[in-house]
N, C-alpha and C. Protein backbone atom coordinates (compact mmCIF):
# COMPACT_ATOMS: atom_id res chain seq x y z
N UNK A 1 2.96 -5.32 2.48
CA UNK A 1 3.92 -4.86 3.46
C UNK A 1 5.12 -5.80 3.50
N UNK A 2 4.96 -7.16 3.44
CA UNK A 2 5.86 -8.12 3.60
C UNK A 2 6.71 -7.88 2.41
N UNK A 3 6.10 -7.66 1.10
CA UNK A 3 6.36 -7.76 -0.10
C UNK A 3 8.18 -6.89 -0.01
N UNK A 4 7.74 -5.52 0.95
CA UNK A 4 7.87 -4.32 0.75
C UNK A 4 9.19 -4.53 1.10
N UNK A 5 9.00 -5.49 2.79
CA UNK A 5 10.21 -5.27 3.48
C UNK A 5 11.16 -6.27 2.68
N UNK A 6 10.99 -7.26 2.27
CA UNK A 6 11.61 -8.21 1.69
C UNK A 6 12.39 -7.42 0.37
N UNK A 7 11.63 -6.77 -0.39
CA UNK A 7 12.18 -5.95 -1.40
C UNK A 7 14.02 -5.58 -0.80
N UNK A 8 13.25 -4.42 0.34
CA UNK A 8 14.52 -3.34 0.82
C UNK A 8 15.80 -4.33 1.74
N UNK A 9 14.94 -5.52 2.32
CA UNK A 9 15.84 -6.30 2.53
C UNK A 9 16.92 -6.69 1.42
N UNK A 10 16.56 -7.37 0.33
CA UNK A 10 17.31 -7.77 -0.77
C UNK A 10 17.97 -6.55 -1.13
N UNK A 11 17.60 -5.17 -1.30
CA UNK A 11 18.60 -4.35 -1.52
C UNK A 11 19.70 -4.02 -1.02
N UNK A 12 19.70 -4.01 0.60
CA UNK A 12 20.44 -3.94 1.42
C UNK A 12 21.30 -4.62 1.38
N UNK A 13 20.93 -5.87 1.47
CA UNK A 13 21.51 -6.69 1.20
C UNK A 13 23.13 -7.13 0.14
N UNK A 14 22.68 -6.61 -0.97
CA UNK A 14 23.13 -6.08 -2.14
C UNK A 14 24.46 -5.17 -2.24
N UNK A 15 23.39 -3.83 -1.23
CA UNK A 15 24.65 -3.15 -1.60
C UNK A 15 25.85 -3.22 -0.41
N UNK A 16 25.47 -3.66 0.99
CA UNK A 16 26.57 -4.21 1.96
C UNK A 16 27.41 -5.23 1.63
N UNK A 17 26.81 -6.19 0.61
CA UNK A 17 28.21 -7.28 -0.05
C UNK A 17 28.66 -7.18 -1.45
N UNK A 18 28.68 -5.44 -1.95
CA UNK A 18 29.30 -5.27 -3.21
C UNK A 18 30.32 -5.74 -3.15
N UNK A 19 31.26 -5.55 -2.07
CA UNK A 19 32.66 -5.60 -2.51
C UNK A 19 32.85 -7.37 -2.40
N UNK A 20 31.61 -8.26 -1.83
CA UNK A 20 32.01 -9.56 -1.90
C UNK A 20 31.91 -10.02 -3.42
N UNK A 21 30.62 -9.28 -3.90
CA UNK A 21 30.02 -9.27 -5.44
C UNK A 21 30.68 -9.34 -6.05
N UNK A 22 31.83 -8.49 -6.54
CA UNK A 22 32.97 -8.04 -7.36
C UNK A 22 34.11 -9.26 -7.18
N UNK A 23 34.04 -9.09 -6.36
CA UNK A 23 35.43 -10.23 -6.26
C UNK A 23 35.25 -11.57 -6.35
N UNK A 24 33.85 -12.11 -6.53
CA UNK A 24 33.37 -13.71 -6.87
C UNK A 24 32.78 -13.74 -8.31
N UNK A 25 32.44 -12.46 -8.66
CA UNK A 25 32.04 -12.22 -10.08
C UNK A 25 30.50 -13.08 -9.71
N UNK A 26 29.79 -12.37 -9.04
CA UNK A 26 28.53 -13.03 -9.49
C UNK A 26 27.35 -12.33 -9.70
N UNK A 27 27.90 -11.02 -10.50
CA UNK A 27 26.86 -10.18 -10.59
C UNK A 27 25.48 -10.63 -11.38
N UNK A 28 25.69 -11.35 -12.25
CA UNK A 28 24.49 -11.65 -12.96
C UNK A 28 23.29 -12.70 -11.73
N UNK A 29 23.93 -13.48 -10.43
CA UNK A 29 23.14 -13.61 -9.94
C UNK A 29 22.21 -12.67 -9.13
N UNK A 30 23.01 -11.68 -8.90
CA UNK A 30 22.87 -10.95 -8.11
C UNK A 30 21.49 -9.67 -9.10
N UNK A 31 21.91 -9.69 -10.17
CA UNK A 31 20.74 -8.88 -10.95
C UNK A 31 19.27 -9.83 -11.42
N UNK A 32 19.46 -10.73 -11.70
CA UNK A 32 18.67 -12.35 -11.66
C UNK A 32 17.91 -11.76 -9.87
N UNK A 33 18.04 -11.90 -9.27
CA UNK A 33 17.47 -11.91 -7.68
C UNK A 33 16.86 -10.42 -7.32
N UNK A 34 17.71 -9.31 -7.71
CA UNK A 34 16.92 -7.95 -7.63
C UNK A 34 15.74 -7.94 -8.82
N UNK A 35 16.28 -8.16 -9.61
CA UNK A 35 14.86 -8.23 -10.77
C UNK A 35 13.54 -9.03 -10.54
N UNK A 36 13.98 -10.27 -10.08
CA UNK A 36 12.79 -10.84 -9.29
C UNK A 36 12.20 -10.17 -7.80
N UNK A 37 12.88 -9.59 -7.19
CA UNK A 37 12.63 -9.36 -5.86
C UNK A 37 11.73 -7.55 -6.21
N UNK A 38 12.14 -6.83 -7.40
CA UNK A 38 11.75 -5.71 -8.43
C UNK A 38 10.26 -5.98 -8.28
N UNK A 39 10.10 -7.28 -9.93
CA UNK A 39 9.01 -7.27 -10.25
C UNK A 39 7.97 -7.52 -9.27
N UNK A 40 7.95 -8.25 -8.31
CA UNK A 40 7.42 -8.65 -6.99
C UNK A 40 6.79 -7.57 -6.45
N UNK A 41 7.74 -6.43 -6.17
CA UNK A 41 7.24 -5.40 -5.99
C UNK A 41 6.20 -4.32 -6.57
N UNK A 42 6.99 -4.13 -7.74
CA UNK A 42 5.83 -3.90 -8.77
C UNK A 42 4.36 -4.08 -8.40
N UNK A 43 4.24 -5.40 -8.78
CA UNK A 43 3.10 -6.01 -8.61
C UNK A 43 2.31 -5.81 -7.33
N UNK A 44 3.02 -5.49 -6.10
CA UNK A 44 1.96 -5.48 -5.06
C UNK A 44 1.78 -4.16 -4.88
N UNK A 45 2.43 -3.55 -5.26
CA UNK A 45 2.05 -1.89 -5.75
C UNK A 45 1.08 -1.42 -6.61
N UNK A 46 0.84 -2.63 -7.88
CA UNK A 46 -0.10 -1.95 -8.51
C UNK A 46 -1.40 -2.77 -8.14
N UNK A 47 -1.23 -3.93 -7.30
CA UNK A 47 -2.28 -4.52 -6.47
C UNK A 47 -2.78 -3.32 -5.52
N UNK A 48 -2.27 -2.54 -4.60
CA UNK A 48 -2.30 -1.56 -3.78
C UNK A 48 -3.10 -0.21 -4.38
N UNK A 49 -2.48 0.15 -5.71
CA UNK A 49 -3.14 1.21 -6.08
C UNK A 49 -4.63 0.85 -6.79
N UNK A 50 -5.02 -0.50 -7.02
CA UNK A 50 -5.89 -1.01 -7.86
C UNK A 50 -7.16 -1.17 -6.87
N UNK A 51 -6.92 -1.39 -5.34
CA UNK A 51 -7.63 -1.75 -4.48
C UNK A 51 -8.06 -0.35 -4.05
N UNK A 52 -6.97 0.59 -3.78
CA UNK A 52 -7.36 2.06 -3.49
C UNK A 52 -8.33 2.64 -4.52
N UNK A 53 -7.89 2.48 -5.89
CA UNK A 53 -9.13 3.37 -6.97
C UNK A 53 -10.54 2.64 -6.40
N UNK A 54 -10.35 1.12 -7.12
CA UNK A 54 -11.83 0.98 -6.49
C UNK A 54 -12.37 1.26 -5.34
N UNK A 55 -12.09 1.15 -4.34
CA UNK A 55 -12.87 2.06 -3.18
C UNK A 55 -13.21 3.52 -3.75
N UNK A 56 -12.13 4.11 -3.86
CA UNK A 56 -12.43 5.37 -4.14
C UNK A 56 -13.83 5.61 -5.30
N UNK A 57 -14.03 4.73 -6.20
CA UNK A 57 -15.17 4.63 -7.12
C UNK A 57 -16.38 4.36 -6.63
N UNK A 58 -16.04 3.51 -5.85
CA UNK A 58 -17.15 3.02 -5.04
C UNK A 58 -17.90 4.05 -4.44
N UNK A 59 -16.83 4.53 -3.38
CA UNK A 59 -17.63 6.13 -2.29
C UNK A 59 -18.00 7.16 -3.36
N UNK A 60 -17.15 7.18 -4.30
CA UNK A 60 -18.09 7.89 -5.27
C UNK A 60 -19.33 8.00 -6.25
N UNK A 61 -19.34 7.10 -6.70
CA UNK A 61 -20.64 6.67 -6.98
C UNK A 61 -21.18 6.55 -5.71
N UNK A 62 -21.20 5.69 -4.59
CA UNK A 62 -22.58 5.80 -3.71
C UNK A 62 -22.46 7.72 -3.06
N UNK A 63 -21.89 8.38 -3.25
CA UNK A 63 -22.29 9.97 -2.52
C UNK A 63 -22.89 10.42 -3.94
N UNK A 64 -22.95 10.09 -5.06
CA UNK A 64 -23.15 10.72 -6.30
C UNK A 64 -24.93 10.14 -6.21
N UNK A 65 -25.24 8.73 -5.93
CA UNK A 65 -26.55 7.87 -5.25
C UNK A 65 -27.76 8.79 -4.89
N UNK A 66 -26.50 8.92 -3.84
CA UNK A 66 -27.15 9.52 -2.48
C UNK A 66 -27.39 11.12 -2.81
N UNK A 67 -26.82 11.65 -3.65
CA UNK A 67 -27.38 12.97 -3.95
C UNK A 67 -28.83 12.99 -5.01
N UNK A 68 -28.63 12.33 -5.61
CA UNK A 68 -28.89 12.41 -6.50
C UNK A 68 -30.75 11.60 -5.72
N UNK A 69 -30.59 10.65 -4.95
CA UNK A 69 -31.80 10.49 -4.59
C UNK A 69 -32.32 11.32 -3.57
N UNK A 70 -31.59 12.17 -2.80
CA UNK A 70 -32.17 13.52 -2.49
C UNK A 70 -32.66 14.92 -3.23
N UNK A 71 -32.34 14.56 -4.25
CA UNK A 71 -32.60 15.33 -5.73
C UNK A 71 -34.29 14.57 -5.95
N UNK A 72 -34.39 13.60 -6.29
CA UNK A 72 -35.22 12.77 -6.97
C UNK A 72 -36.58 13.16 -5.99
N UNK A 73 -36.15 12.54 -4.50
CA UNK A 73 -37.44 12.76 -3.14
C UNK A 73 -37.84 14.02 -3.24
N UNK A 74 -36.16 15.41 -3.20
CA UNK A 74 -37.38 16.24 -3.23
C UNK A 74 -38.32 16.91 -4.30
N UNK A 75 -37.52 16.42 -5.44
CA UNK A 75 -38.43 16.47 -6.70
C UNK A 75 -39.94 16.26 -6.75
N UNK A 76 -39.55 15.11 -6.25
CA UNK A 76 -41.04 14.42 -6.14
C UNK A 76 -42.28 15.08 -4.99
N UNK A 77 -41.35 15.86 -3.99
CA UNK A 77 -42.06 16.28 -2.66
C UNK A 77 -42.38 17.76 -3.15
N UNK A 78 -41.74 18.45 -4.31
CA UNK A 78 -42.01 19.57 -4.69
C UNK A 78 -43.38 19.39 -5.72
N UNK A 79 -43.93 18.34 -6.24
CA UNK A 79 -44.60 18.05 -7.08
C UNK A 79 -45.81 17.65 -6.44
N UNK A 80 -45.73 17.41 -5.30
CA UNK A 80 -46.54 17.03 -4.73
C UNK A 80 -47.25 18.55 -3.78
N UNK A 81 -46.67 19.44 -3.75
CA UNK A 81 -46.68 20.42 -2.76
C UNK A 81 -46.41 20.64 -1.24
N UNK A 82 -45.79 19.46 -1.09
CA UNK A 82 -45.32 18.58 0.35
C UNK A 82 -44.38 19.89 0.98
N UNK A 83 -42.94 20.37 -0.06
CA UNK A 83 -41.89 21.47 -0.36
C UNK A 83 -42.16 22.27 -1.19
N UNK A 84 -40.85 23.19 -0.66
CA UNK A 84 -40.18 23.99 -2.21
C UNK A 84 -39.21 23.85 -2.20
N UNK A 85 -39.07 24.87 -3.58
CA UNK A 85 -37.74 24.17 -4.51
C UNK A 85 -36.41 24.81 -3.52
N UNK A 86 -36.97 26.11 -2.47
CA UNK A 86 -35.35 26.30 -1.36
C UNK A 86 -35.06 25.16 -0.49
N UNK A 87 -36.45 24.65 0.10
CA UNK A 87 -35.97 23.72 1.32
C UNK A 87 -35.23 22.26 0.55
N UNK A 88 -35.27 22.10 -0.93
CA UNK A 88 -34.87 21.16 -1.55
C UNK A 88 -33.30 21.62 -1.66
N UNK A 89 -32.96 22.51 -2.16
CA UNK A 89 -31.84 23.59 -2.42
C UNK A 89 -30.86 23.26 -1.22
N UNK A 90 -31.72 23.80 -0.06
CA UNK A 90 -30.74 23.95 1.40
C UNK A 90 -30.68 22.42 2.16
N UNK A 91 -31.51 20.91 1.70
CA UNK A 91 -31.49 19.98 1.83
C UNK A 91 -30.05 19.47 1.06
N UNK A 92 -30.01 19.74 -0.26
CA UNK A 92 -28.90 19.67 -1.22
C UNK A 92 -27.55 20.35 -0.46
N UNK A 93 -27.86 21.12 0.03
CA UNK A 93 -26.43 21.95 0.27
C UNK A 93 -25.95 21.47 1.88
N UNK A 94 -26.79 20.82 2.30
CA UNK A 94 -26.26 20.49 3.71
C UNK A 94 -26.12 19.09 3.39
N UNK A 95 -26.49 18.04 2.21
CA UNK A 95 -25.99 16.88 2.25
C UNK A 95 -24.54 17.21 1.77
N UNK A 96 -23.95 17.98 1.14
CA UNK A 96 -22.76 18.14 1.19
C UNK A 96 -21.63 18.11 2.82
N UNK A 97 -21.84 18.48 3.90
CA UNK A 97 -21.33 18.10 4.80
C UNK A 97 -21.70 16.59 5.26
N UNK A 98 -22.24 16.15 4.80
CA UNK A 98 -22.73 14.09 4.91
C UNK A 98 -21.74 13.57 3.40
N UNK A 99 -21.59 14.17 2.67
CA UNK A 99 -20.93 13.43 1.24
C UNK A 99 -19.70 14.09 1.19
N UNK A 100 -18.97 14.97 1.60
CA UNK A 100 -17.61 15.07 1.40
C UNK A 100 -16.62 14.41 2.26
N UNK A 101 -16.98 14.07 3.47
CA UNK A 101 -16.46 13.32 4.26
C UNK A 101 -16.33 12.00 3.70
N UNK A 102 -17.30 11.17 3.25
CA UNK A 102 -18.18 9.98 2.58
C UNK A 102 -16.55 10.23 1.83
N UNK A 103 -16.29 11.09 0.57
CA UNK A 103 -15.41 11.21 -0.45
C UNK A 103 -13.89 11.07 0.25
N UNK A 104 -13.75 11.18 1.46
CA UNK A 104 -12.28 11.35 1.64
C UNK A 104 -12.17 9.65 2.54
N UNK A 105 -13.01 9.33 2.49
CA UNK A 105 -13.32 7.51 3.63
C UNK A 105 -11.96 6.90 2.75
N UNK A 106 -11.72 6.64 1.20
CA UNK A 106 -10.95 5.45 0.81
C UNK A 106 -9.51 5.75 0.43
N UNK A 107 -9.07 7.09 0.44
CA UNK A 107 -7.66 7.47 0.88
C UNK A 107 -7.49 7.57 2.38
N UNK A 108 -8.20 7.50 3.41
CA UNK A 108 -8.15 7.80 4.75
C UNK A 108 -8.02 6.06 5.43
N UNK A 109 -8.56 5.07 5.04
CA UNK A 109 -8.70 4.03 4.97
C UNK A 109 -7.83 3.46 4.26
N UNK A 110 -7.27 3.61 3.36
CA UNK A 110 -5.99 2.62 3.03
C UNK A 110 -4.77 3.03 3.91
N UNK A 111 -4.37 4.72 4.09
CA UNK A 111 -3.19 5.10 5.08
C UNK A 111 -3.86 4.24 6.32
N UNK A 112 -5.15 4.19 7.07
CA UNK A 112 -4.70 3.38 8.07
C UNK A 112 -4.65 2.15 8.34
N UNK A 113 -4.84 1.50 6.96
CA UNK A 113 -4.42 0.12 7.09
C UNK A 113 -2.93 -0.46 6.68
N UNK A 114 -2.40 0.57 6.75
CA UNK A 114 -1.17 1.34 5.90
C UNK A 114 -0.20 1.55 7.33
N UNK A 115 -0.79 2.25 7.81
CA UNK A 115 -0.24 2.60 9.22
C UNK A 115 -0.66 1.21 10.34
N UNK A 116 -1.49 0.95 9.85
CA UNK A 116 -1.64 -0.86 10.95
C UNK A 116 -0.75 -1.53 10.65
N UNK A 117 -0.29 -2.07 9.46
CA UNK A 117 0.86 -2.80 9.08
C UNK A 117 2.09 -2.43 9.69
N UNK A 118 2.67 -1.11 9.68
CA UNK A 118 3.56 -0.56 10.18
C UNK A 118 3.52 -0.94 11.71
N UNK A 119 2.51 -0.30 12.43
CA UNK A 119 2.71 -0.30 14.03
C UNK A 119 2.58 -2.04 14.11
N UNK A 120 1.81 -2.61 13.60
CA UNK A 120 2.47 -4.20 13.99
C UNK A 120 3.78 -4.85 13.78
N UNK A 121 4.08 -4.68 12.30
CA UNK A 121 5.61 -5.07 12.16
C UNK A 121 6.68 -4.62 13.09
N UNK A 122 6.17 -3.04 13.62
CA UNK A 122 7.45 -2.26 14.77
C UNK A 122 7.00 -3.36 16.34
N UNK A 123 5.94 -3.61 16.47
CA UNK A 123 5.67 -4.34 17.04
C UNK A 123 6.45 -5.74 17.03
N UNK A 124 6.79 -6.39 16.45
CA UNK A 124 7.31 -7.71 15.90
C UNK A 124 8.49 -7.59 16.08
N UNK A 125 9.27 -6.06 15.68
CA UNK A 125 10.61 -6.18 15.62
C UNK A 125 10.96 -5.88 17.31
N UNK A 126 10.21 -4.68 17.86
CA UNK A 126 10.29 -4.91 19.25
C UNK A 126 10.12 -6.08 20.22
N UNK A 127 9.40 -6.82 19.51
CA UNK A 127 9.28 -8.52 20.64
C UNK A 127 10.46 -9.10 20.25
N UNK A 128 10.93 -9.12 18.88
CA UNK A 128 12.01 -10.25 19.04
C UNK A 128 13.55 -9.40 19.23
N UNK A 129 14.33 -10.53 20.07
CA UNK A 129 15.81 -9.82 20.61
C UNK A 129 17.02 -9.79 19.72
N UNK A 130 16.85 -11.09 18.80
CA UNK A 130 18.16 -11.53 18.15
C UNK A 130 17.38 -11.85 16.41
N UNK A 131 18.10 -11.20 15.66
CA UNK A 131 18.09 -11.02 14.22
C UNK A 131 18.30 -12.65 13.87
N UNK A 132 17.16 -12.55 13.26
CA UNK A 132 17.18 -14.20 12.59
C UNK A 132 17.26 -14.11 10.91
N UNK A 133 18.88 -13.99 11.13
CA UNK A 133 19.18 -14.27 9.40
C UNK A 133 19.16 -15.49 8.59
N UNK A 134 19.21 -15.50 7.04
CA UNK A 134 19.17 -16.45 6.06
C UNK A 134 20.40 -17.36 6.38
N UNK A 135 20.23 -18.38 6.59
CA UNK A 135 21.67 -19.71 6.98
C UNK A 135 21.37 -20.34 5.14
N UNK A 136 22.82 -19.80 4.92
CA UNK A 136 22.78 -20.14 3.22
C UNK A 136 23.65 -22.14 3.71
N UNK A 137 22.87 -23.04 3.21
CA UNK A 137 23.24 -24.52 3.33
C UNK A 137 24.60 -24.38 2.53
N UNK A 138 24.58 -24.25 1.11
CA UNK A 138 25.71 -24.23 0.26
C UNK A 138 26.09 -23.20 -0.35
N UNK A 139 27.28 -22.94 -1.00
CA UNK A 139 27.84 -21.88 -1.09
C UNK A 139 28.40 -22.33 -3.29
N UNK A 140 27.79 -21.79 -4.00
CA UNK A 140 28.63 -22.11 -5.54
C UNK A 140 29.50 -22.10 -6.01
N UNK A 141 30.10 -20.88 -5.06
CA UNK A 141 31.52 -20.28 -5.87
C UNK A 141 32.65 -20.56 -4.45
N UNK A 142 33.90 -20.57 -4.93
CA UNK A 142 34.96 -20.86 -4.07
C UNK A 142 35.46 -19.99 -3.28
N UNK A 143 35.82 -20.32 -1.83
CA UNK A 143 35.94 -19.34 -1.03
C UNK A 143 37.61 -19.38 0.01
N UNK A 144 38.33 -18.72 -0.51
CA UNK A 144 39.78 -18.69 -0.38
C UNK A 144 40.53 -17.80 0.35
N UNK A 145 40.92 -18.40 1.56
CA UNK A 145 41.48 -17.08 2.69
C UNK A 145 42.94 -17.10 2.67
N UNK A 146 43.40 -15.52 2.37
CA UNK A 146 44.85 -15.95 2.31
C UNK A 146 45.37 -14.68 3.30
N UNK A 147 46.25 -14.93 4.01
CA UNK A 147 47.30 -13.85 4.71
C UNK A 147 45.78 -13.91 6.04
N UNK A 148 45.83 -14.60 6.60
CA UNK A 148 44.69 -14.80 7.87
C UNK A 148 45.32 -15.20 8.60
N UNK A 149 45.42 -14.28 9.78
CA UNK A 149 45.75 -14.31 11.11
C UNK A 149 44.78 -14.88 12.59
N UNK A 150 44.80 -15.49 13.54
CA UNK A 150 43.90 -15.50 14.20
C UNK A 150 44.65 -15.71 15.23
């Protein structure tokens, strides 16, 4: 999330001081800093989607488990004469309302940790009053005011 805002920050950033950009000629720093602030992103994106599959593998294989050892019990309970092969059938078909839910847990679970990030950060920006920007110490290039009135 931090990654995220910092990204769109630096963009913003960017494109509100084109016209300072142009006129100090410092575009190559300026592509130097989006490219880093880019790849950054990248990366916690494919951190993000990497954390989502595996869950998602996970709930799948364990509902695939879990069928499959309700398969196995009543196998075994049909062999035994305990069942039959319907009450095994209609056992099977009602663990489907227990395992499709199970299947939707690790896309449902990343949006709301997804949506936690969000309502805290709106949180953060609502507590604080006054925008606490970057205080640049030094400056590289020369800075020259001409025809200034005050």
């Amino acid at each position: 999330m931090e990654s995220n805002n910092a990204f769109i920050s630096v963009i913003k950033e960017m494109l509100d001081a084109f016209s300072t950009i142009t006129y100090y000629k410092i575009h190559d720093e300026v592509v130097a800093s989006i490219s880093e602030k880019s790849n950054h992103q990248e990366n916690s994106s494919a951190s993000y989607n990497r954390v989502t599959g595996i869950i998602g593998v996970a709930v799948h294989i364990s509902t695939y488990l879990v069928m499959l050892s309700v398969f196995l019990v009543g196998a075994f309970l049909v062999s035994m004469g305990k069942t039959t092969y319907g009450d095994v059938l209609a056992l099977f078909n009602v663990m489907n309302y227990f395992t499709n839910p199970l299947k939707k847990i690790g896309s449902k679970y990343s949006k709301y940790v997804s949506a936690k990030n969000i309502t805290e950060k709106i949180r953060n920006i609502c507590a604080q009053s006054v925008y606490e920007g970057k205080i640049v110490d030094k400056f590289g290039k020369e800075i020259e005011l001409r025809n200034v009135s005050f």
